[in-house]
Protein backbone atom coordinates (compact mmCIF):
# COMPACT_ATOMS: atom_id res chain seq x y z
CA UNK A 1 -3.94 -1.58 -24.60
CA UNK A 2 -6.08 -2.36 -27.64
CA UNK A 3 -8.07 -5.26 -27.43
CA UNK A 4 -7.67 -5.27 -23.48
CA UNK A 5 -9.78 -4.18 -20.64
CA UNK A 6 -8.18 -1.85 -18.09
CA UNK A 7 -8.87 -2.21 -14.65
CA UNK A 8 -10.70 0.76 -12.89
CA UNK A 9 -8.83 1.28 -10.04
CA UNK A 10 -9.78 3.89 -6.75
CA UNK A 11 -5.95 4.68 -5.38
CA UNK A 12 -7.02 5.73 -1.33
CA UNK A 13 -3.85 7.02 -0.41
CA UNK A 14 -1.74 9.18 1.81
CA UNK A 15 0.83 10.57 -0.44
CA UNK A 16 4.48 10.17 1.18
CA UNK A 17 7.71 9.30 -0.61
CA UNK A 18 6.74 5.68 -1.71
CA UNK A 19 2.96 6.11 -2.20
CA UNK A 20 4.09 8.92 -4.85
CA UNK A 21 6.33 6.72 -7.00
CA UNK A 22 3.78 4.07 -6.38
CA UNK A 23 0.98 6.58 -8.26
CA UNK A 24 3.54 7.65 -10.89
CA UNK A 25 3.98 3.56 -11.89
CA UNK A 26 -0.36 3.71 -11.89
CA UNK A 27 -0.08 6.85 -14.04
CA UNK A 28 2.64 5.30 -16.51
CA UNK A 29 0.93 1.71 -16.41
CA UNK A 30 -2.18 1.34 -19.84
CA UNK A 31 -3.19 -1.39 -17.78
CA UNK A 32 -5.04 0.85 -15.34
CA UNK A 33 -8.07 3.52 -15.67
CA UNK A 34 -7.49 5.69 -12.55
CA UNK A 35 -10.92 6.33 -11.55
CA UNK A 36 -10.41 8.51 -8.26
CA UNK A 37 -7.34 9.59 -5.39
CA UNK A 38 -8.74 9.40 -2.09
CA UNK A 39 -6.31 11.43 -0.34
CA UNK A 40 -5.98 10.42 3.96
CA UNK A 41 -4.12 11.45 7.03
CA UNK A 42 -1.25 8.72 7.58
CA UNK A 43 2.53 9.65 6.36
CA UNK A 44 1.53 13.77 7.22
CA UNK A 45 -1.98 15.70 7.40
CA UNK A 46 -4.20 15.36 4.93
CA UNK A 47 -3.98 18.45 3.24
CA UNK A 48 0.00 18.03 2.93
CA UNK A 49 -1.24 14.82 1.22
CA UNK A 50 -3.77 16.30 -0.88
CA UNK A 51 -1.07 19.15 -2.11
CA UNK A 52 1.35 16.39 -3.36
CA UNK A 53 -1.01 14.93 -5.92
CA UNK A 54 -0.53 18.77 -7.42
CA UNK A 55 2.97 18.44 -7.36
CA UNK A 56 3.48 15.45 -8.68
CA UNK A 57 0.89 15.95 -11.86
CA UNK A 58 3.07 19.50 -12.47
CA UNK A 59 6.13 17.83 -12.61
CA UNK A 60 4.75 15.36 -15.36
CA UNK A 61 3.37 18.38 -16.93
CA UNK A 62 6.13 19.99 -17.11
CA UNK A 63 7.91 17.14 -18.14
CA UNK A 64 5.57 16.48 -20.93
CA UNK A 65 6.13 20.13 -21.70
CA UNK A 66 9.57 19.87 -22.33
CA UNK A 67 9.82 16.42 -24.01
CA UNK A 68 6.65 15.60 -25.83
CA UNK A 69 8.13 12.91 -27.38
CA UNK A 70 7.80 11.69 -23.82
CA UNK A 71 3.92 12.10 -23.85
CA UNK A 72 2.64 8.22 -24.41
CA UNK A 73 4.48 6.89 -21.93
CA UNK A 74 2.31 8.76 -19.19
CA UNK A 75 -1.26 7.28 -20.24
CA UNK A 76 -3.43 8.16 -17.47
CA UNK A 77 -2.13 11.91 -17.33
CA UNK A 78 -4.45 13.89 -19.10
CA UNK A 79 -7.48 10.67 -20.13
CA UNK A 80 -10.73 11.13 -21.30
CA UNK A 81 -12.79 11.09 -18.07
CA UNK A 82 -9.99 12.70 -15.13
CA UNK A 83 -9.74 11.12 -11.88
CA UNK A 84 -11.66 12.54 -9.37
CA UNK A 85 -10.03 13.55 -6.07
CA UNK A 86 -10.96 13.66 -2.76
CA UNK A 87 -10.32 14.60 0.93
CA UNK A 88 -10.66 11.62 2.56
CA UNK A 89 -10.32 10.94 6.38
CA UNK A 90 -8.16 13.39 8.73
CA UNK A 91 -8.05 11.02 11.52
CA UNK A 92 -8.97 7.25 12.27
CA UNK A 93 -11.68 5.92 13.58
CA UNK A 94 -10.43 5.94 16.84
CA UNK A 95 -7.66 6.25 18.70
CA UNK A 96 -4.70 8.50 18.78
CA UNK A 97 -3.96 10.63 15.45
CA UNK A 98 -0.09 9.86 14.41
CA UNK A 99 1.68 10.87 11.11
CA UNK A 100 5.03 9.32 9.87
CA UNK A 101 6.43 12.67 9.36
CA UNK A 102 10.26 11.37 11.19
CA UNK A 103 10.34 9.54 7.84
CA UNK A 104 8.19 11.56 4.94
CA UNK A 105 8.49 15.11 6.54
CA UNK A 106 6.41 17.54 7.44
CA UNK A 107 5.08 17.72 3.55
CA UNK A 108 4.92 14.21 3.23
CA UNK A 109 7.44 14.56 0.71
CA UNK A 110 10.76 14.62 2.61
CA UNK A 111 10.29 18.90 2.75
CA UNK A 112 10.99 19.26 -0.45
CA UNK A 113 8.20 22.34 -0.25
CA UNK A 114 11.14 24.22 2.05
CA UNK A 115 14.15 23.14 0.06
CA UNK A 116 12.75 22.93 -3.56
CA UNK A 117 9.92 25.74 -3.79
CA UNK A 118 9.99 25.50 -7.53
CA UNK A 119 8.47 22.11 -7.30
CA UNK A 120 5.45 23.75 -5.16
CA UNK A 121 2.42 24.02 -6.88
CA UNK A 122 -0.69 26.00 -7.08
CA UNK A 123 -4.14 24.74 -5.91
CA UNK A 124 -5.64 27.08 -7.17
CA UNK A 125 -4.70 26.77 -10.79
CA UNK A 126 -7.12 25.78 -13.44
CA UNK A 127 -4.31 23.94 -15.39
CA UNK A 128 -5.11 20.70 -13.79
CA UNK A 129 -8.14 20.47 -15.57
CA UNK A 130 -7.60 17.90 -17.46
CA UNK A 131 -5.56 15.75 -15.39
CA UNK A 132 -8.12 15.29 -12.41
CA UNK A 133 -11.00 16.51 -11.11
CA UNK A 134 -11.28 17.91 -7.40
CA UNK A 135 -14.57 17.56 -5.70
CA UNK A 136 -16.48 18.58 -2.40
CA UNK A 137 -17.35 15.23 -1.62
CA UNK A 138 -16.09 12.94 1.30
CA UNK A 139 -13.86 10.13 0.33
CA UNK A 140 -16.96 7.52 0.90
CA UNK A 141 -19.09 9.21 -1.21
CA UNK A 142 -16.84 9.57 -4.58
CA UNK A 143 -15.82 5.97 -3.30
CA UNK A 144 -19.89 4.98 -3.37
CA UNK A 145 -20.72 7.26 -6.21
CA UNK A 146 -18.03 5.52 -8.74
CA UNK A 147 -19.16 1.61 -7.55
CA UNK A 148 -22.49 2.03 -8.65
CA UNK A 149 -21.53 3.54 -11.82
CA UNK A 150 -19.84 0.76 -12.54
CA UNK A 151 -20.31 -2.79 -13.82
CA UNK A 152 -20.38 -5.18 -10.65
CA UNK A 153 -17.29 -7.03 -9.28
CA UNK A 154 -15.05 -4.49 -11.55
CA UNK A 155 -13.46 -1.92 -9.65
CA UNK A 156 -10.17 -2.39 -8.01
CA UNK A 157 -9.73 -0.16 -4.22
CA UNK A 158 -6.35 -0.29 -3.75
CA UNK A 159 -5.24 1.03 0.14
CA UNK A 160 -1.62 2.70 0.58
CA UNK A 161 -2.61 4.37 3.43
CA UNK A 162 -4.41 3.83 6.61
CA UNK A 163 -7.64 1.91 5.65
CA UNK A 164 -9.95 4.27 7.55
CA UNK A 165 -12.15 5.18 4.62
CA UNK A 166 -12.55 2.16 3.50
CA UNK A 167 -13.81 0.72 6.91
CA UNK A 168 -16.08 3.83 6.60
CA UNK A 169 -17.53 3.03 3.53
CA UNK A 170 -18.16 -0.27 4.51
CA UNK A 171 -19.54 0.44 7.90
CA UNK A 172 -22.01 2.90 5.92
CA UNK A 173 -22.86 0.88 2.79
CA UNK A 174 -21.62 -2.61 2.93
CA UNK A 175 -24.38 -4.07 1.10
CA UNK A 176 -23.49 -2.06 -2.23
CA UNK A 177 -19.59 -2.59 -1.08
CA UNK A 178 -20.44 -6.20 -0.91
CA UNK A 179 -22.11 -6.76 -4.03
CA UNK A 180 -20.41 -4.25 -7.01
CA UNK A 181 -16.13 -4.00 -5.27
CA UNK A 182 -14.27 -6.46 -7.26
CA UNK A 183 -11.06 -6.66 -5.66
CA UNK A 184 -9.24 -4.67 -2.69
CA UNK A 185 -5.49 -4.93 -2.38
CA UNK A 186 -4.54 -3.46 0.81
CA UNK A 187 -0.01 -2.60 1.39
CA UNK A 188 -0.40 -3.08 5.50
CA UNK A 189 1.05 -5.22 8.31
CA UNK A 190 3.71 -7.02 9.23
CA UNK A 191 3.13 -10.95 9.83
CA UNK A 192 6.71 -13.03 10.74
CA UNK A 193 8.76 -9.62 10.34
CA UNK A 194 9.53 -6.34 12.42
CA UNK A 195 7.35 -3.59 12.14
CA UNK A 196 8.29 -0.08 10.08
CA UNK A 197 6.65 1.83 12.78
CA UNK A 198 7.28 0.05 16.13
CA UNK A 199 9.05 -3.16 16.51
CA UNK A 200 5.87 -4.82 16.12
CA UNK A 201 3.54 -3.09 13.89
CA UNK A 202 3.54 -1.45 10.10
CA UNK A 203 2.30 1.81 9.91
CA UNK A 204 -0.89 1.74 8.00
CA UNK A 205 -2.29 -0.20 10.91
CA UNK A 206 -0.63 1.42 13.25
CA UNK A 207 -2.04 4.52 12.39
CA UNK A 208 -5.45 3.24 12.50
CA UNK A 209 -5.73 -0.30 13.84
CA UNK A 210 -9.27 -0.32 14.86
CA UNK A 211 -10.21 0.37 10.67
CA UNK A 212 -7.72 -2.32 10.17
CA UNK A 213 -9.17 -4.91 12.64
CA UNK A 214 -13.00 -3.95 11.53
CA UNK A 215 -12.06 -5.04 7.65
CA UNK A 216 -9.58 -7.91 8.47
CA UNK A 217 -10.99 -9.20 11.28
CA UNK A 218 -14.64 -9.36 11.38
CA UNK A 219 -16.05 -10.12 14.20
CA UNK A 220 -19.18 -11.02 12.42
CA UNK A 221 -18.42 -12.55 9.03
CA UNK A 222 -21.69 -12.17 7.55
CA UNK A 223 -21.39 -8.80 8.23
CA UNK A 224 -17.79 -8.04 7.08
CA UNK A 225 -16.25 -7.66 3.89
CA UNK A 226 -15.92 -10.53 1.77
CA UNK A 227 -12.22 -11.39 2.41
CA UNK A 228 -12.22 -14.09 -0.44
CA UNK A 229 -11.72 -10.75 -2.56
CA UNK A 230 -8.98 -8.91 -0.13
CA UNK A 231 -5.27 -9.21 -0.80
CA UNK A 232 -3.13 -7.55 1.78
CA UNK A 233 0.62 -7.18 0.91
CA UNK A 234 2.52 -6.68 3.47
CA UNK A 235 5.91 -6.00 5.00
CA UNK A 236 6.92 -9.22 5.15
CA UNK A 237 6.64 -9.36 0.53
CA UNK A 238 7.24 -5.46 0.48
CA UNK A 239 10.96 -5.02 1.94
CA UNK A 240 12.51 -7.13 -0.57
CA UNK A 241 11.66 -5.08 -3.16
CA UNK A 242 13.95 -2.12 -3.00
CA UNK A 243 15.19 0.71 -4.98
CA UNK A 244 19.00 0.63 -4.34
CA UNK A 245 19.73 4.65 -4.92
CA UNK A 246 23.59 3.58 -6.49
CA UNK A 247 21.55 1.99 -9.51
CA UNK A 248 19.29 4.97 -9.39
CA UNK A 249 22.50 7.25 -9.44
CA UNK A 250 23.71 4.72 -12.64
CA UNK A 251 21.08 4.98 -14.20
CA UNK A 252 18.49 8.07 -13.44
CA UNK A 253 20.52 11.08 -11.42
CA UNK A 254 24.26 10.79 -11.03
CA UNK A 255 23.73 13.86 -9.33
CA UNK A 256 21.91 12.43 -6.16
CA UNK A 257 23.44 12.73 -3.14
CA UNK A 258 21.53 14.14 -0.16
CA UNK A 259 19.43 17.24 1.30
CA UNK A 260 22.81 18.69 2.04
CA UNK A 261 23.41 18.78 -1.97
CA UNK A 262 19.57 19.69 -3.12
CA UNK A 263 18.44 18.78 -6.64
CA UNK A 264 19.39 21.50 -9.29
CA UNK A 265 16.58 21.32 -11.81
CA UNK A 266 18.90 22.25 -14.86
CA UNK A 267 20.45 19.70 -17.32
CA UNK A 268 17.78 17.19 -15.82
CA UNK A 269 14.06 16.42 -17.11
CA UNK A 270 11.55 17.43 -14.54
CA UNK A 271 10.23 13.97 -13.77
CA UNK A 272 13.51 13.27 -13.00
CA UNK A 273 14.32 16.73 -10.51
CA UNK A 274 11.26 16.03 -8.80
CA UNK A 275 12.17 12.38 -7.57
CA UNK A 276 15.69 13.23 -6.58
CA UNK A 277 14.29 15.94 -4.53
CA UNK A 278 11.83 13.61 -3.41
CA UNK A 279 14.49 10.60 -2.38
CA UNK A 280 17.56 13.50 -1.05
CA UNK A 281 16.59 13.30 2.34
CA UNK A 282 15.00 9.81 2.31
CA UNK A 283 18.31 8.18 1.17
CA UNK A 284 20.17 10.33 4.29
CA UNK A 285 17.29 8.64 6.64
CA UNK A 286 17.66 5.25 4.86
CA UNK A 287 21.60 5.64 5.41
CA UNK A 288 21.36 6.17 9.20
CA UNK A 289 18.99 2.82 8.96
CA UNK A 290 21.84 0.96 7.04
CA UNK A 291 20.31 0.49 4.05
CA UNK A 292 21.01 2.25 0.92
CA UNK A 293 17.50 1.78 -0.75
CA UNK A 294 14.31 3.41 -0.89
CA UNK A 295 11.81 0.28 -0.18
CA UNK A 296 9.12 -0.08 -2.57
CA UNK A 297 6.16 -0.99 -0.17
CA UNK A 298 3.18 1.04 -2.15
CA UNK A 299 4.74 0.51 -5.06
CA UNK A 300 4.28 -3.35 -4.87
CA UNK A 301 0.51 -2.37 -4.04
CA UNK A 302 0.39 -1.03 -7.41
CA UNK A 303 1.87 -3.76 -9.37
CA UNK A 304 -0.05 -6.47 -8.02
CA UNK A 305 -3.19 -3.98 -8.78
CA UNK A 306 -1.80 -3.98 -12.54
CA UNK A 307 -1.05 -7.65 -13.20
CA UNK A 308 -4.17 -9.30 -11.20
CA UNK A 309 -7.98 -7.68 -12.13
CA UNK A 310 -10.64 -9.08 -10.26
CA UNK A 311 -12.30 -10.86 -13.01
CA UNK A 312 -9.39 -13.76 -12.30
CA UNK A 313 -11.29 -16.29 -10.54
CA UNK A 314 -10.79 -17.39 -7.18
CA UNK A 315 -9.20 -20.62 -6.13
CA UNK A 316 -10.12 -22.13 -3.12
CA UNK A 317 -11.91 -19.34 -1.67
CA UNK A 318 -8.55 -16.87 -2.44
CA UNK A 319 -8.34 -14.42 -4.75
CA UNK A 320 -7.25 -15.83 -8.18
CA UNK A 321 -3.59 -14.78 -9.17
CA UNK A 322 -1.20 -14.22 -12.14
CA UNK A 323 1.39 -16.63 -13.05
CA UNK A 324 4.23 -15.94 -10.76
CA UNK A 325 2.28 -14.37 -8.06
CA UNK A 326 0.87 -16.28 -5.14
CA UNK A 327 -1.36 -15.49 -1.74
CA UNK A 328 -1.64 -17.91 1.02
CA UNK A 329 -4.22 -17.48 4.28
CA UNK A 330 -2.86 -16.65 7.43
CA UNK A 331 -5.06 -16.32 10.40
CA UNK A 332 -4.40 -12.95 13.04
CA UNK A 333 -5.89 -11.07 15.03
CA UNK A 334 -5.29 -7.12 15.49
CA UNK A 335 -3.76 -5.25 18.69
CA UNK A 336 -5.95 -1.91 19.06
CA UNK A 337 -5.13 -0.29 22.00
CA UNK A 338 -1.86 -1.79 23.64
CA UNK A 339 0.64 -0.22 25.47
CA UNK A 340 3.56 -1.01 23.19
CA UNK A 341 1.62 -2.99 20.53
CA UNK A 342 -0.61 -0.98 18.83
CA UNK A 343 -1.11 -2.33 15.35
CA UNK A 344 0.50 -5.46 16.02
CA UNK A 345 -0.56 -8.68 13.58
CA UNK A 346 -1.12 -11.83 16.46
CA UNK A 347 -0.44 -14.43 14.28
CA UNK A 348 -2.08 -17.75 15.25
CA UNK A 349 0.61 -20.16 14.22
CA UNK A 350 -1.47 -22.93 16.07
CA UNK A 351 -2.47 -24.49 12.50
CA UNK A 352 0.22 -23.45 10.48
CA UNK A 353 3.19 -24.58 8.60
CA UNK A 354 5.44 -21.61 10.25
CA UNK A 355 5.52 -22.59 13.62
CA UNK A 356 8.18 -24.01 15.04
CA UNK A 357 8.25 -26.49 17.97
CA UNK A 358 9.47 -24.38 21.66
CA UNK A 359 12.31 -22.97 21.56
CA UNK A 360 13.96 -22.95 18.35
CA UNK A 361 15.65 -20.39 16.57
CA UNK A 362 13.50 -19.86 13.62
CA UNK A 363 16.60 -18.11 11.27
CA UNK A 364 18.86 -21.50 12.20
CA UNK A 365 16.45 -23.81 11.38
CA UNK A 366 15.41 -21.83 8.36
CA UNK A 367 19.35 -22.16 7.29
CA UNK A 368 19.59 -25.92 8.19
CA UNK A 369 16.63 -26.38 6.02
CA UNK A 370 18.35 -24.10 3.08
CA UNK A 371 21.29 -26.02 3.82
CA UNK A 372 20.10 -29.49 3.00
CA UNK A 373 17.29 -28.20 0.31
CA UNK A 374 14.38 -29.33 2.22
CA UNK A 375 11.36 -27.30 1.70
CA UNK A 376 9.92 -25.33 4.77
CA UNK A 377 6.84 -26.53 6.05
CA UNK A 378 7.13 -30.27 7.02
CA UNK A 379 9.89 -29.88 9.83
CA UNK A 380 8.88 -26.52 11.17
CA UNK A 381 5.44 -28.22 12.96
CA UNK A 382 7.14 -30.92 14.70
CA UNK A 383 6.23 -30.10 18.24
CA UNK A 384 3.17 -27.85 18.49
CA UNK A 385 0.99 -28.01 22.42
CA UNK A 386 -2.07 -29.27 22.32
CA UNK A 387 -5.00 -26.33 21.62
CA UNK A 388 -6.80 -25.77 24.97
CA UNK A 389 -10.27 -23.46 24.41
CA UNK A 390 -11.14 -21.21 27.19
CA UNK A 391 -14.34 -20.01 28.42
CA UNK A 392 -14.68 -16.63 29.04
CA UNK A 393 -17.13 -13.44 28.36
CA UNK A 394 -16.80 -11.57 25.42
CA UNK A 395 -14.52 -8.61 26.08
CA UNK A 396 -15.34 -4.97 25.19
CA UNK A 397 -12.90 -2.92 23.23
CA UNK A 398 -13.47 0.12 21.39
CA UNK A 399 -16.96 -0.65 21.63
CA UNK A 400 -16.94 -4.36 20.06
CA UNK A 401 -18.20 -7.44 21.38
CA UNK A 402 -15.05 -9.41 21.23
CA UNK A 403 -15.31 -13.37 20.95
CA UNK A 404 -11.88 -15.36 21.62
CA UNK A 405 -12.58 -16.64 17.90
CA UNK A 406 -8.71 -17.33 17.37
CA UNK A 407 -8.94 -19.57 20.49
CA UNK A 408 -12.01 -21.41 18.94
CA UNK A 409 -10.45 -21.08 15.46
CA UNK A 410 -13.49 -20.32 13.95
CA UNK A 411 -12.30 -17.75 11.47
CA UNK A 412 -11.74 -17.59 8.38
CA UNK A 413 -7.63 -16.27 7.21
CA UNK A 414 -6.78 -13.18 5.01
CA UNK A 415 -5.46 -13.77 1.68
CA UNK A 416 -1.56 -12.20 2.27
CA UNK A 417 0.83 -12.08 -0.93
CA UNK A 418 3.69 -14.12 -0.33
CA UNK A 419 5.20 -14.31 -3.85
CA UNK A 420 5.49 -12.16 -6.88
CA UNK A 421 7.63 -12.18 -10.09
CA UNK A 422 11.00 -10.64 -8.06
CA UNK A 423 12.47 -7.83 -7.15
CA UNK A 424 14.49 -7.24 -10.27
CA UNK A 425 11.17 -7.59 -12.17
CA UNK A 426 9.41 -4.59 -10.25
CA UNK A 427 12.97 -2.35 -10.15
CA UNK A 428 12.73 -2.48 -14.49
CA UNK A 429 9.57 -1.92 -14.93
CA UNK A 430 9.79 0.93 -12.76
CA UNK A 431 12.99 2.46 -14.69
CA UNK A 432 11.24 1.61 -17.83
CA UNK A 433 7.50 3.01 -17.40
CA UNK A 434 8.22 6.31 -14.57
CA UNK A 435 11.28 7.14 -16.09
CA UNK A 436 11.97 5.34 -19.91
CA UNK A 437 14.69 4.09 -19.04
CA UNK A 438 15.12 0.45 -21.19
């Protein structure tokens, strides 16, 4: 990376099966300085999640070990200044506490500490030394303490977890949030697709919708964070990037089949043990889904964090993108505390180009509009009623004054990543950077 400037990047994550792979691509990638891990509750307790940040760094240590050949291609493994890392946040900010265990396991890495206890590591060890830097303090104060040391409007927070510390930090210090965070890329929600979690909602807001809501939503703009310089990727751009495990079996580990068939470390380079032992059970759990794949979610966090720095300028009050990415607004609102829709995006499709007039099947009229090659957008409006404000007193939910602003459509959209290079981009970049395969 001569001649260029990396982007600093905080990682506030909650290390499961995707977010992992997702921090090996950051830890492969020159384009990045990892300044910090803010480790969370979300896919399992937070000190499962802070444990697999060992894990992972003594697998590429040992990997390194073995083949230091191997040694460039993992650039932010042992740098100059180490990353610090934190516990951050062992609930949200209010609300039930839920962990996507079903999926992750109970070790947030599909209980690989049960079936692979070679891969466990020890916290104690000084042997990490040099590849980060644990400290006392809470998430929001390594997250504060590394902003101000930093030139203004160049740090990167990138959220693959609930966003509860986040919504901390700016609840506590939004004035220095305000004026030194250059960018925040958030992987959360699902807009005009099923939820991961419930049939309605992703998990990351799921698991703490009011945090969600506070940053996305503001009830109070001038008091909110600047969403001209949020990108949220979510399910909707997410799912169709995928890791089919028969190319991974082509190409990485012939060997993978299942948790039935565990891992065997020999004849294999570590980095490459510890991800099959990682994806064993996930593929089983993917299987029973009907899918094949391990979906890339986090992992798409992380790219867009590597190809678009903050100091790209904003277009029309969005955050400026790459060639061959691309973020429209959409306007929602968040469900906090519903019976069944908890974490649920309410789209308001009142001024937009994907609603569709009453009663039509949006999938058919998406094919009839394949079918003919007519771009969507013109046809999908045709009959829309006619808006109809409503007067009523500001309800009260988890404390909030809340305004019927989507009614009044006074509020201003979040900057959601519908585009990026393509799948088969992401899939070689990852074969080529996490495991050097050309």
């Amino acid at each position: 990376m001569e001649g260029k400037t990396r982007t600093p990047v905080i990682i506030d994550t909650d290390p499961g099966v995707d977010d992992t792979l997702a921090i090996l691509l950051a830890i492969t990638s020159p384009e990045l300085e990892i300044l910090a891990y803010i480790v969370s509750f979300g896919n399992t307790d937070v000190r499962a999640a802070y444990a697999n940040i060992y894990k992972l760094y003594q697998a590429i240590g040992r990997h390194i070990a073995l083949h230091p050949e191997d040694e460039a291609r993992f650039p932010n493994f042992s740098p100059t200044v180490p990353p610090l890392l934190a516990v951050g946040p062992d609930g949200p900010l209010e609300g039930g506490l839920h962990y996507a265990q079903y999926f992750h396991g109970l070790d947030g890495l599909s209980n690989i500490t049960e079936r692979h206890p070679d891969l466990n590591a020890d916290l104690g060890s000084s042997s990490f030394c040099h590849n980060f830097k644990p400290v006392n303090e809470s998430g929001v104060e390594v997250a504060l303490r590394l902003i101000e040391s930093r030139p203004a409007r160049s740090i990167t927070y990138v959220t693959l977890g609930p966003m509860t510390n986040l919504a901390q930090l700016v609840r506590e210090h939004r004035e220095t949030v305000v004026d030194k965070i250059g960018r925040v890329i958030a992987m959360a929600g699902a807009l005009d697709v099923p939820g991961n979690t419930t049939s309605v909602a992703e998990f990351n807001v799921f698991a703490d919708p009011f945090a969600a809501r506070e940053l996305l939503v503001p009830t109070d703009l001038a008091n909110g964070f600047p969403l001209e310089r949020l990108i949220l990727v979510p399910l909707d751009i997410t799912t169709i990037h995928e890791l089919p495990f028969p190319y991974y079996c082509q190409k990485v580990d012939p060997t993978l089949e299942s948790a039935a068939n565990p891992s065997n470390a020999d004849g294999k380079s570590p980095v490459v043990h510890f991800t099959s032992s990682v994806f064993e059970r996930t593929r089983e759990i993917m299987i029973s889904f009907g899918k094949d794949v391990l979906e890339l979610h986090d992992i798409v966090a992380i790219w867009c964090a590597i190809e678009n720095p903050p100091e790209i300028n904003s277009v029309y009050g969005l955050p400026g993108m790459s060639p061959g990415w691309t973020v429209v607004e959409r306007t929602f609102d968040i469900e906090r505390t519903g019976e069944i829709t908890r974490g649920m995006f309410v789209v308001d499709r009142r001024d937009e180009n994907t609603a569709y007039a009453p009663g039509a099947n949006r999938s058919e009229v998406q094919a009839q509009l394949d079918l003919r090659q007519l771009g969507h957008g013109l046809l999908e409006s045709a009959a829309l009623p006619a808006r109809v404000d409503i007067e009523e007193p500001s309800l009260s939910v988890g404390g909030d004054e809340v305004g019927l602003q989507a009614v009044s459509g006074q509020r201003k959209g979040v900057a959601c990543l519908v585009e990026t290079p393509g799948p088969s981009v992401l899939l070689q970049l990852l074969m080529s950077r996490v495991w050097g395969i050309q």
